[in-house]
Each structure stands twice: as structure tokens, then as C-alpha cells.
N, C-alpha and C. Protein backbone atom coordinates (compact mmCIF):
# COMPACT_ATOMS: atom_id res chain seq x y z
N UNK A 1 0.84 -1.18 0.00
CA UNK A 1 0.00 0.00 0.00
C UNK A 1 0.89 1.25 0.00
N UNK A 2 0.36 2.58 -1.06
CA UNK A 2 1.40 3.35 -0.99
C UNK A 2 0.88 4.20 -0.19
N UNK A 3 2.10 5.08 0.81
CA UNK A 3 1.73 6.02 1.98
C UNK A 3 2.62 7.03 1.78
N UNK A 4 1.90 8.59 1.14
CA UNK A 4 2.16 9.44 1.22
C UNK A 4 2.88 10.15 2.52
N UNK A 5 4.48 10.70 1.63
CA UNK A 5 5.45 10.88 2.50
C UNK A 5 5.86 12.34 3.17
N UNK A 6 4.93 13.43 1.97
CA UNK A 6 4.64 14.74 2.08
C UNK A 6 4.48 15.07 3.18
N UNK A 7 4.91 15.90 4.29
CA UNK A 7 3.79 16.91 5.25
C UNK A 7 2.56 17.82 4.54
N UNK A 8 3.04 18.39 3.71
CA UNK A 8 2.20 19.40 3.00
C UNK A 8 1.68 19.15 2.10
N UNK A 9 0.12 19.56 1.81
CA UNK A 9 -0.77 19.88 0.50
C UNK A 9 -0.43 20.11 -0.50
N UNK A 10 -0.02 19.41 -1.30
CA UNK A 10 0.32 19.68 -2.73
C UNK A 10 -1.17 19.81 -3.37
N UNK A 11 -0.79 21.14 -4.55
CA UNK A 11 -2.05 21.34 -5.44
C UNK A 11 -1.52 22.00 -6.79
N UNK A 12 -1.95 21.77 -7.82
CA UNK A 12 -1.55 22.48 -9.35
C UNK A 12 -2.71 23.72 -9.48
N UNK A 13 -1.91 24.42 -9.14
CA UNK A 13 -2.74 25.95 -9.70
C UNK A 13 -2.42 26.80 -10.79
N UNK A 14 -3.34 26.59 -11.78
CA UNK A 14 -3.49 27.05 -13.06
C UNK A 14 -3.03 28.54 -13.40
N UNK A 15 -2.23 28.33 -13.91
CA UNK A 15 -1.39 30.19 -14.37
C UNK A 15 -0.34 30.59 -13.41
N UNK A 16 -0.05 29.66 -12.16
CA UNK A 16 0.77 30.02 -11.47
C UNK A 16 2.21 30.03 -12.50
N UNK A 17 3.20 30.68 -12.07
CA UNK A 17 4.47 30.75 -12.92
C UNK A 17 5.27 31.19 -11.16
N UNK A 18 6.61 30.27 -11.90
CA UNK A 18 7.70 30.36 -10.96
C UNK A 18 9.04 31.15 -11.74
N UNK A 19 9.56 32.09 -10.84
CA UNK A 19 10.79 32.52 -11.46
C UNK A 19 11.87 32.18 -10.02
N UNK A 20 13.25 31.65 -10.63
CA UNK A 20 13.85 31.26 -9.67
C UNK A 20 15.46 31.89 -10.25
N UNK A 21 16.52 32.35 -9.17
CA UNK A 21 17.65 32.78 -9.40
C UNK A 21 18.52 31.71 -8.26
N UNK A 22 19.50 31.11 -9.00
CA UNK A 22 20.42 30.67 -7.93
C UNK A 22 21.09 31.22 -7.60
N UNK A 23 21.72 30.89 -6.01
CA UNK A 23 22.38 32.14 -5.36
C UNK A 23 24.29 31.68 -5.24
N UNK A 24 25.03 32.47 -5.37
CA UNK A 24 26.25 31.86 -5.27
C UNK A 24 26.43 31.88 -4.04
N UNK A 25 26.59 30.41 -3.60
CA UNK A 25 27.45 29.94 -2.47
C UNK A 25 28.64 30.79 -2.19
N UNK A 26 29.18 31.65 -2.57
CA UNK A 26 30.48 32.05 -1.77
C UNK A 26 29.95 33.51 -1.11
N UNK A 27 28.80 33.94 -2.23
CA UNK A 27 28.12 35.10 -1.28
C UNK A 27 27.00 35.79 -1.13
N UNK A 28 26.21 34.55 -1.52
CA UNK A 28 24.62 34.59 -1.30
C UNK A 28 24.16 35.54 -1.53
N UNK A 29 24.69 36.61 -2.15
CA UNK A 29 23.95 37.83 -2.47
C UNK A 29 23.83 38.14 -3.97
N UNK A 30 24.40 37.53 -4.77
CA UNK A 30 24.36 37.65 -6.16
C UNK A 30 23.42 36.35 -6.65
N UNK A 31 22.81 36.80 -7.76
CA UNK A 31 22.08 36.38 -8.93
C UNK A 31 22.13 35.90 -9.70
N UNK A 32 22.17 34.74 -9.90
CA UNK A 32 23.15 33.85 -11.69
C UNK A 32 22.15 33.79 -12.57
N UNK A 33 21.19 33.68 -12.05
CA UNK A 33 20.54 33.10 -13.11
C UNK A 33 18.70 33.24 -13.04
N UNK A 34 17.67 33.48 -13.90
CA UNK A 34 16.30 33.86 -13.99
C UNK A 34 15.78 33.02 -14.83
N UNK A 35 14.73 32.11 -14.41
CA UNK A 35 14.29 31.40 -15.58
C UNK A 35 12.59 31.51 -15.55
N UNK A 36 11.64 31.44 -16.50
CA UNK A 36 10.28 32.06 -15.84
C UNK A 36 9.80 30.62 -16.22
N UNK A 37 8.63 29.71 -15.59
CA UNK A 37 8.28 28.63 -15.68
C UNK A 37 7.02 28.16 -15.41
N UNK A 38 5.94 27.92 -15.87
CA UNK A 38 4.96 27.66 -14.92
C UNK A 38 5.59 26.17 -14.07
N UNK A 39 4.55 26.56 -13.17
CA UNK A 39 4.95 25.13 -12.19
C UNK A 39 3.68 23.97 -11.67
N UNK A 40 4.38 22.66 -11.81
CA UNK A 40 3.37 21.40 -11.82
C UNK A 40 3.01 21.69 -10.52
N UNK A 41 3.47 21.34 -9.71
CA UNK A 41 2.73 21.90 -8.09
C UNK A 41 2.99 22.90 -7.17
N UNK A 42 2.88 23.23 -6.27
CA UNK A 42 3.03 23.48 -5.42
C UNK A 42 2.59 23.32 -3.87
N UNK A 43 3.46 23.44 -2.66
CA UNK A 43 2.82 23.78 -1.34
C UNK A 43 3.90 24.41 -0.26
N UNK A 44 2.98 24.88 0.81
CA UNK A 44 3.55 25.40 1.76
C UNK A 44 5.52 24.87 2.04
N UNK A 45 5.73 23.79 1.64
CA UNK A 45 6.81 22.94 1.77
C UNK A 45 7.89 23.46 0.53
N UNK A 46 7.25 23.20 -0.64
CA UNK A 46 8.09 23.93 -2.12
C UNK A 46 7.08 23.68 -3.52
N UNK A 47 7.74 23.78 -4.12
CA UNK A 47 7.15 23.72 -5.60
C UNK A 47 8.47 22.65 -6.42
N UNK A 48 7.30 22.23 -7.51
CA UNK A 48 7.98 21.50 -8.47
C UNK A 48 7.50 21.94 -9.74
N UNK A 49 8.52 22.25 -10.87
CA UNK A 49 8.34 22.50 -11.83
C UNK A 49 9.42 21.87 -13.04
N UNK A 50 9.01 22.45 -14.42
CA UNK A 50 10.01 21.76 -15.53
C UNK A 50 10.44 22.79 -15.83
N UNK A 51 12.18 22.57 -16.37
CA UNK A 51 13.05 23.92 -16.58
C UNK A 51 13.81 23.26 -17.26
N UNK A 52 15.00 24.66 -18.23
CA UNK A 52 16.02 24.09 -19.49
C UNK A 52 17.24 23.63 -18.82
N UNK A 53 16.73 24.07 -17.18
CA UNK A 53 18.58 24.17 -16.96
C UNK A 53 18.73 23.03 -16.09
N UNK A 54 20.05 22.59 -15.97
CA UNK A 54 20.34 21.09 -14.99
C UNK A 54 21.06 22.05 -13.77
N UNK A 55 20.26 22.11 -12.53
CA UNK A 55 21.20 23.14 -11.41
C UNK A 55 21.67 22.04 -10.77
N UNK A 56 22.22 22.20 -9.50
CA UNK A 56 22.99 21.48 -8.71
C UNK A 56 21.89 20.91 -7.26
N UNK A 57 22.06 19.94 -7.07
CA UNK A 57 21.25 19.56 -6.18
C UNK A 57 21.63 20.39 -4.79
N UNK A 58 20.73 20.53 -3.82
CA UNK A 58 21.08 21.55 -2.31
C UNK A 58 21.44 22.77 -2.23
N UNK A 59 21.80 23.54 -3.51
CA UNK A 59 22.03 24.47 -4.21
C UNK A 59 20.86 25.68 -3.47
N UNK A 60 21.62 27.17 -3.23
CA UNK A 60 20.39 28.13 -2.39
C UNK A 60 19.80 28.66 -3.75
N UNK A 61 18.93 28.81 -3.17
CA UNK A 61 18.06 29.72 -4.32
C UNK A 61 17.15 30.05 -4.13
N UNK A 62 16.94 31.62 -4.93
CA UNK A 62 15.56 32.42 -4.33
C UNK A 62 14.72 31.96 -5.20
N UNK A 63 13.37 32.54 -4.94
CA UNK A 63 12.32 31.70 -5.36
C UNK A 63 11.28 32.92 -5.41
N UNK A 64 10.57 33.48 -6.94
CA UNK A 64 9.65 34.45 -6.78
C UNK A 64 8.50 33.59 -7.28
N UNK A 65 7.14 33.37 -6.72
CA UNK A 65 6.28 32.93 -7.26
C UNK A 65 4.85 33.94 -7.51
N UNK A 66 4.50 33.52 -8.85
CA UNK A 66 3.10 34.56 -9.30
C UNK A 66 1.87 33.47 -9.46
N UNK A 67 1.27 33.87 -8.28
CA UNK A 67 -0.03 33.35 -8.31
C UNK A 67 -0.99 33.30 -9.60
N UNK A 68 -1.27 34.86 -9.72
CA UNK A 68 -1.97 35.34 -11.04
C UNK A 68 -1.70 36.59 -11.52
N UNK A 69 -2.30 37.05 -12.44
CA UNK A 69 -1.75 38.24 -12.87
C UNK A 69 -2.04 39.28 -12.31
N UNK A 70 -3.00 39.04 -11.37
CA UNK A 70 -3.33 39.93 -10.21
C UNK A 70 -2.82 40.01 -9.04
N UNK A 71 -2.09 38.93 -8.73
CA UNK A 71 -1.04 39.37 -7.56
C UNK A 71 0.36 39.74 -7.75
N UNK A 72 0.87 40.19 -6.71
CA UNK A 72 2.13 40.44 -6.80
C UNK A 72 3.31 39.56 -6.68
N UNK A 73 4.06 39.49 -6.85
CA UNK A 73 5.28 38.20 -6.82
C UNK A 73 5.15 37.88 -5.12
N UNK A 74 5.72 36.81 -5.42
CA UNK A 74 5.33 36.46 -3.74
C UNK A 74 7.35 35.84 -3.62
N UNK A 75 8.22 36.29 -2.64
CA UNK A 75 9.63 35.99 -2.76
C UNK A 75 9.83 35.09 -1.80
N UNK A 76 10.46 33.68 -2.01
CA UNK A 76 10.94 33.11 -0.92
C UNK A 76 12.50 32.21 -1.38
N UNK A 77 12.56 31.54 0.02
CA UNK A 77 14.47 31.00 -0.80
C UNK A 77 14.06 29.44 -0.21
N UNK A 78 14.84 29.37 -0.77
CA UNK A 78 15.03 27.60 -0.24
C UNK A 78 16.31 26.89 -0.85
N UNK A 79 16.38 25.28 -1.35
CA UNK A 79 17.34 24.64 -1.70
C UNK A 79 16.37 23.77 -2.91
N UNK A 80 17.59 23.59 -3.94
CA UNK A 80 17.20 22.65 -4.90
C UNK A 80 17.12 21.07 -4.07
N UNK A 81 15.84 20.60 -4.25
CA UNK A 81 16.05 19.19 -3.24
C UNK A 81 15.97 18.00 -4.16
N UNK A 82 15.43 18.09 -5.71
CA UNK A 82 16.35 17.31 -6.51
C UNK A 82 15.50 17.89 -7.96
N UNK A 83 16.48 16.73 -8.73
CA UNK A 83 16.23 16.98 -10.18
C UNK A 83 16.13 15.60 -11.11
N UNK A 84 15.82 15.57 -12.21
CA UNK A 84 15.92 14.70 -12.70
C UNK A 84 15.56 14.87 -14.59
N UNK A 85 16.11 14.17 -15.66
CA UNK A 85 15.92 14.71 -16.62
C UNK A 85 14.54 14.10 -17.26
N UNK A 86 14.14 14.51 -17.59
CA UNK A 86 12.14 14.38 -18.42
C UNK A 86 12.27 12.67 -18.96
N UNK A 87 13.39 12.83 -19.90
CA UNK A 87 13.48 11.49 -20.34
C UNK A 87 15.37 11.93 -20.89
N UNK A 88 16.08 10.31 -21.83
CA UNK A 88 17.12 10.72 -21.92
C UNK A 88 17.50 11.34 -23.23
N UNK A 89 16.69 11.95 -23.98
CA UNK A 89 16.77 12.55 -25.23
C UNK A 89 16.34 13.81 -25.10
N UNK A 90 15.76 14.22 -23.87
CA UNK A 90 15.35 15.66 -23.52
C UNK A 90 16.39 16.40 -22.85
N UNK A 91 15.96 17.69 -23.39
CA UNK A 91 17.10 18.73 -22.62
C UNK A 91 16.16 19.13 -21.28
N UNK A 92 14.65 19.19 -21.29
CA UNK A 92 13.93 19.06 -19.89
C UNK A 92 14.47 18.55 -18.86
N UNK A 93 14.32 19.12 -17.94
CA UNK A 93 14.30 18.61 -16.66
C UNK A 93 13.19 18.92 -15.42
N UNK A 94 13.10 18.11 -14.48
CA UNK A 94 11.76 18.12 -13.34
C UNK A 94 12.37 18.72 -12.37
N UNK A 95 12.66 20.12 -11.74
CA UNK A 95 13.29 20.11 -10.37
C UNK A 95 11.80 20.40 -9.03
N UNK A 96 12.85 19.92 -8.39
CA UNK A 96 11.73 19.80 -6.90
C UNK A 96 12.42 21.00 -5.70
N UNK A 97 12.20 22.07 -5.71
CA UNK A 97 12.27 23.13 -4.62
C UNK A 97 11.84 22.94 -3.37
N UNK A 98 12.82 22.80 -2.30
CA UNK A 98 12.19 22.99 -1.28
C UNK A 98 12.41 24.71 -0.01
N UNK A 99 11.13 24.95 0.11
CA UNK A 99 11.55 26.36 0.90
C UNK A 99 11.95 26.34 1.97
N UNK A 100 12.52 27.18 2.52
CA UNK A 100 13.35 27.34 3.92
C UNK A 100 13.29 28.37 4.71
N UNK A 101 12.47 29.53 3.71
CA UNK A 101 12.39 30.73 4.51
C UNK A 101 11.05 31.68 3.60
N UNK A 102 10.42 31.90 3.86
CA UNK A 102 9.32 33.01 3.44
C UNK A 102 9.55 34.29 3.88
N UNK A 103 9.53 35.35 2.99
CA UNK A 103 9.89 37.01 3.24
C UNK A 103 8.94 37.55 4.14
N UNK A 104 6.98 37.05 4.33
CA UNK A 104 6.65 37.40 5.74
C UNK A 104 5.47 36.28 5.43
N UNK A 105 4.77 36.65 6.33
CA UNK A 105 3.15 35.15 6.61
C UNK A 105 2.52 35.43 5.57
N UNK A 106 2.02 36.82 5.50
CA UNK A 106 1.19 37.64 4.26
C UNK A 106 1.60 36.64 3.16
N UNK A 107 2.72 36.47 2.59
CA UNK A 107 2.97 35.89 1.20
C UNK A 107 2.17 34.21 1.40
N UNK A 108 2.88 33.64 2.43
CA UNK A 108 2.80 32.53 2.81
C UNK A 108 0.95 32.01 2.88
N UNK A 109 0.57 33.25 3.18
CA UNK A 109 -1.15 33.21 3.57
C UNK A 109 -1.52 32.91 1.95
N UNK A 110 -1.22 33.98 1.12
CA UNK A 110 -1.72 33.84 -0.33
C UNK A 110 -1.10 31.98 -1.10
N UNK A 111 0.33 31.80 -0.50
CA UNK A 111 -0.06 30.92 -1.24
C UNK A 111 -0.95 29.59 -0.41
N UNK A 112 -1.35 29.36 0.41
CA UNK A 112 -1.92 28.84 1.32
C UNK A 112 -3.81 28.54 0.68
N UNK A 113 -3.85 30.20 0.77
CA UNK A 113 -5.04 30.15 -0.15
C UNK A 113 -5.60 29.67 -1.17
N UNK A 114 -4.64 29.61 -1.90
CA UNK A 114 -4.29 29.34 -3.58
C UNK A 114 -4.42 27.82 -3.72
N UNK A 115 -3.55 27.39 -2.40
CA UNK A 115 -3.73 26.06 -2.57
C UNK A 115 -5.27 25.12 -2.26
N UNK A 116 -5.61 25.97 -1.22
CA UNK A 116 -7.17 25.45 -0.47
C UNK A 116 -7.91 26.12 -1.47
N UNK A 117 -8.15 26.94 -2.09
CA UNK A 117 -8.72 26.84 -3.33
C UNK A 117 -9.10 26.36 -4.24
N UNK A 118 -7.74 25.27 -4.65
CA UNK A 118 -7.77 24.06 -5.98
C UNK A 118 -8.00 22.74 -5.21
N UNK A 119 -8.22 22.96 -3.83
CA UNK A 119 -8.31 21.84 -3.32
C UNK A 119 -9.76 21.53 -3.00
N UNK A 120 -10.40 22.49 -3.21
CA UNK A 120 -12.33 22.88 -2.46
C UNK A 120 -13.07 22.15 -3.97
């Protein structure tokens, strides 16, 4: 029997888009890289989406997510917690984000919402 290993609500919310920058390890304050994506799920825990690029697994990285075109970016950071390629003839890949820190509750509330939303 399979037993879901998640803490958190995963849900696919339609038009959501993820933009993500990895952060350099030597000084966490610079920017490498922007990629804009919609994303297969999300929850309170992280998001998973498909992207061109192969990053590094545990890797920091900020994390802006757009609900809809009516909200505002919502910013949080976390770690790449893995990856894997679509298939072996694809340049796709599946990465799995996990968050570690939210910029305040407010953001955290919207995506919360978003999720009990697609879940009702």
C-alpha cells in the first residue's frame, strides 16, 4: 500500500508561474541566473516544476512565485532538493524546490489560499 510521505498539501494551480535565481554559495547575495516557468505543483513545503537548466542539487536559491496576474510576486528562498531529466533525449528537466524561509506570513497566507482553493 502506498503512503504518502509529504507533510504538506500539494495542489496544481493554473497560471501560477515560478521565477527562480540561484544564489552563489560564496556570497549569497548575487544572482546567476532567472528562468520564468509555470509550475506542476506546489505547497507550503516547495514547488515543483520543468526547466532548461540542470542546477545542482542543495544548491540556495531564491524563489519568486506569481499566483496570477493579479497578484504580486510572492519571494521566498530555499534549496534545490532534486532533479531529474524528463526522459534521456530531452534537454527538460523536473526540479523539486524545497523552501526554507518566506519574506513574511502575508505571502505565505496567499499561497496557502491558492492552494485550499484548488483543493475545495
Amino acid at each position: 500500500m502506498f503512503r504518502e510521505k509529504r507533510k504538506f498539501l500539494r495542489a496544481n494551480v493554473p497560471g501560477l508561474k515560478v521565477s527562480f535565481k540561484l544564489l552563489d554559495p560564496r556570497t549569497y547575495s548575487t544572482y546567476h541566473e532567472k528562468i520564468l516557468d509555470p509550475a506542476a505543483n506546489i505547497s507550503l513545503g516547495g514547488v515543483a516544476l520543468r526547466t532548461k537548466s540542470e542546477l545542482p542539487v542543495k544548491a540556495p536559491i531564491g524563489v519568486d512565485i506569481k499566483i496570477s496576474p493579479e497578484h504580486k510576486n510572492i519571494r521566498t528562498f530555499g534549496r534545490i532538493a532534486w532533479i531529474r531529466r524528463t526522459d534521456p533525449q530531452s534537454s527538460d528537466f523536473d526540479l523539486g524546490i524545497s523552501f526554507s524561509w518566506w519574506d513574511n506570513d502575508e505571502d505565505k497566507k496567499l499561497v496557502y489560499n491558492a492552494i485550499q482553493n484548488q483543493e475545495a
